[in-house]
C-alpha atoms as a PDB file:
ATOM      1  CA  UNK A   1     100.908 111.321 111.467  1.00  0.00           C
ATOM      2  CA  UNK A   2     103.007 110.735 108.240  1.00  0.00           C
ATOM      3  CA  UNK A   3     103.677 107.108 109.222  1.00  0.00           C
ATOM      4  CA  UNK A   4     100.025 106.365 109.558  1.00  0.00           C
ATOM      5  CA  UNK A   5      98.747 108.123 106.152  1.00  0.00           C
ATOM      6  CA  UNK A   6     101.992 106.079 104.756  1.00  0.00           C
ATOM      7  CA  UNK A   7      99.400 103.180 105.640  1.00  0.00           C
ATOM      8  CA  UNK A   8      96.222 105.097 104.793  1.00  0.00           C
ATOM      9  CA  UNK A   9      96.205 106.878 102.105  1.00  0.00           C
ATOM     10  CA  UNK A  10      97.195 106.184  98.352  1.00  0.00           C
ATOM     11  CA  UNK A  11     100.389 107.501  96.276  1.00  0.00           C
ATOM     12  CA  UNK A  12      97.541 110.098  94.502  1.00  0.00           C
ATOM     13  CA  UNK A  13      96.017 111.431  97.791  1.00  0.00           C
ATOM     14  CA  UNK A  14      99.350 111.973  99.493  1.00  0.00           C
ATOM     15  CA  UNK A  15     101.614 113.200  95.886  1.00  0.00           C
ATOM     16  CA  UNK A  16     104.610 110.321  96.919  1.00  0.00           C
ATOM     17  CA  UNK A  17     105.115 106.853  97.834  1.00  0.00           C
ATOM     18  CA  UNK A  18     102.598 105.334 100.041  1.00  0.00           C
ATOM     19  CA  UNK A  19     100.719 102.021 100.926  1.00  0.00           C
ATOM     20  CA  UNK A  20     103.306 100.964 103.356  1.00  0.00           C
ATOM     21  CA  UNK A  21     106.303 102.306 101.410  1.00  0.00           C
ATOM     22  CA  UNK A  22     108.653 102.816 104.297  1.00  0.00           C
ATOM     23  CA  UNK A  23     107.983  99.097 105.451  1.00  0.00           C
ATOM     24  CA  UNK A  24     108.530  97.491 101.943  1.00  0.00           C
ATOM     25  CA  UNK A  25     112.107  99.474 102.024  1.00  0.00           C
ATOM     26  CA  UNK A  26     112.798  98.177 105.309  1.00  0.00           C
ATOM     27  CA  UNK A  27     112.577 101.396 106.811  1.00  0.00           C
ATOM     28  CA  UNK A  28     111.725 101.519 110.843  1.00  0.00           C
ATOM     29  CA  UNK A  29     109.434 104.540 111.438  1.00  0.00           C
ATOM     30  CA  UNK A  30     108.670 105.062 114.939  1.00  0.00           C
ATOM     31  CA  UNK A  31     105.305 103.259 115.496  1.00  0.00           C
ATOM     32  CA  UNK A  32     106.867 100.440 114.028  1.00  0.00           C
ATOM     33  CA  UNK A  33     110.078 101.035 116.117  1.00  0.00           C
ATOM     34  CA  UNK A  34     107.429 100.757 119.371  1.00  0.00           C
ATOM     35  CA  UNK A  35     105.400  97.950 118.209  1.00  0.00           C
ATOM     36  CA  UNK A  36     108.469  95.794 117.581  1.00  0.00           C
ATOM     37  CA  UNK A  37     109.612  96.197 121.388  1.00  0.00           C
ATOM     38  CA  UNK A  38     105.815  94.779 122.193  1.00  0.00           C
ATOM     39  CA  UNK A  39     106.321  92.541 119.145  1.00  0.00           C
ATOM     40  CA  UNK A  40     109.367  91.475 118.613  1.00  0.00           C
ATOM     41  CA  UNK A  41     108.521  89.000 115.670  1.00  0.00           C
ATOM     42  CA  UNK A  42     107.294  92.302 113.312  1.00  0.00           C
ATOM     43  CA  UNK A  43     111.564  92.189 113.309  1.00  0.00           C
ATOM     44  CA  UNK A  44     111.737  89.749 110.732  1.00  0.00           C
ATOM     45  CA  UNK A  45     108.771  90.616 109.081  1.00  0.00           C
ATOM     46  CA  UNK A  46     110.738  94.647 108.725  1.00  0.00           C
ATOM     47  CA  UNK A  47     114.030  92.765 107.674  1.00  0.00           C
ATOM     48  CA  UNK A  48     112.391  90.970 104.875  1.00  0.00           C
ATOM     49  CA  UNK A  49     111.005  94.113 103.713  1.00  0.00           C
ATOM     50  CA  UNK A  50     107.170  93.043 104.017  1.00  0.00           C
ATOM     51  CA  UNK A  51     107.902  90.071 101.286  1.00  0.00           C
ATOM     52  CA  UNK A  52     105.835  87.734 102.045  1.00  0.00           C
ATOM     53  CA  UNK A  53     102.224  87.738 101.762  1.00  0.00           C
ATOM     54  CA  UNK A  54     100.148  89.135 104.694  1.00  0.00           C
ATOM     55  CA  UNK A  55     102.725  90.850 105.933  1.00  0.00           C
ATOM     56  CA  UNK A  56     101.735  94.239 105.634  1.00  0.00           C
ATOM     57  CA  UNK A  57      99.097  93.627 107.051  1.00  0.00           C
ATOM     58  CA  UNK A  58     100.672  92.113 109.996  1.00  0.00           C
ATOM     59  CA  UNK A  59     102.471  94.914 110.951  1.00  0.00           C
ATOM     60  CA  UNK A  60      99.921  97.016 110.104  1.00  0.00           C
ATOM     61  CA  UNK A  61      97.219  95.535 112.814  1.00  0.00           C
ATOM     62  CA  UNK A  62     100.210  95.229 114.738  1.00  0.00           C
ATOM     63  CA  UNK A  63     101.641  98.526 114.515  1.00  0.00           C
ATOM     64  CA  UNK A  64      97.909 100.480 115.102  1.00  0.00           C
ATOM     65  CA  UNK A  65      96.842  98.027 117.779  1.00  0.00           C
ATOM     66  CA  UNK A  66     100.041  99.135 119.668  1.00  0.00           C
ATOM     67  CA  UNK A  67      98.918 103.111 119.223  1.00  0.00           C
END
């Protein structure tokens, strides 16, 4: 549930880090962890640390489409 408020929510409604903080760190939660072994290119997208533009949003359709 964390991981998806993470997504969902703002830094004010949640009191820390949010708006796909653990993906701009590089971190692998585990719905990302699942959708990259359906979606193996979100890999890159994770190593790069969501740096490029649209990917956040990749990986978030990605990751909630997989759920």
């Amino acid at each position: 549930m964390d991981d998806a408020l993470d997504l969902t929510s703002t830094e004010d409604e949640l009191g820390k880090p949010a708006e796909g903080a653990d993906m701009k760190l590089g971190l692998v939660t585990a719905p990302t962890y699942f959708a990259i072994q359906k979606f193996p290119e979100l890999k890159e997208i994770i190593k790069r640390k969501c740096s490029e533009e649209g990917d956040l949003e990749k990986v978030w359709i990605t990751k909630f489409s997989n759920i």
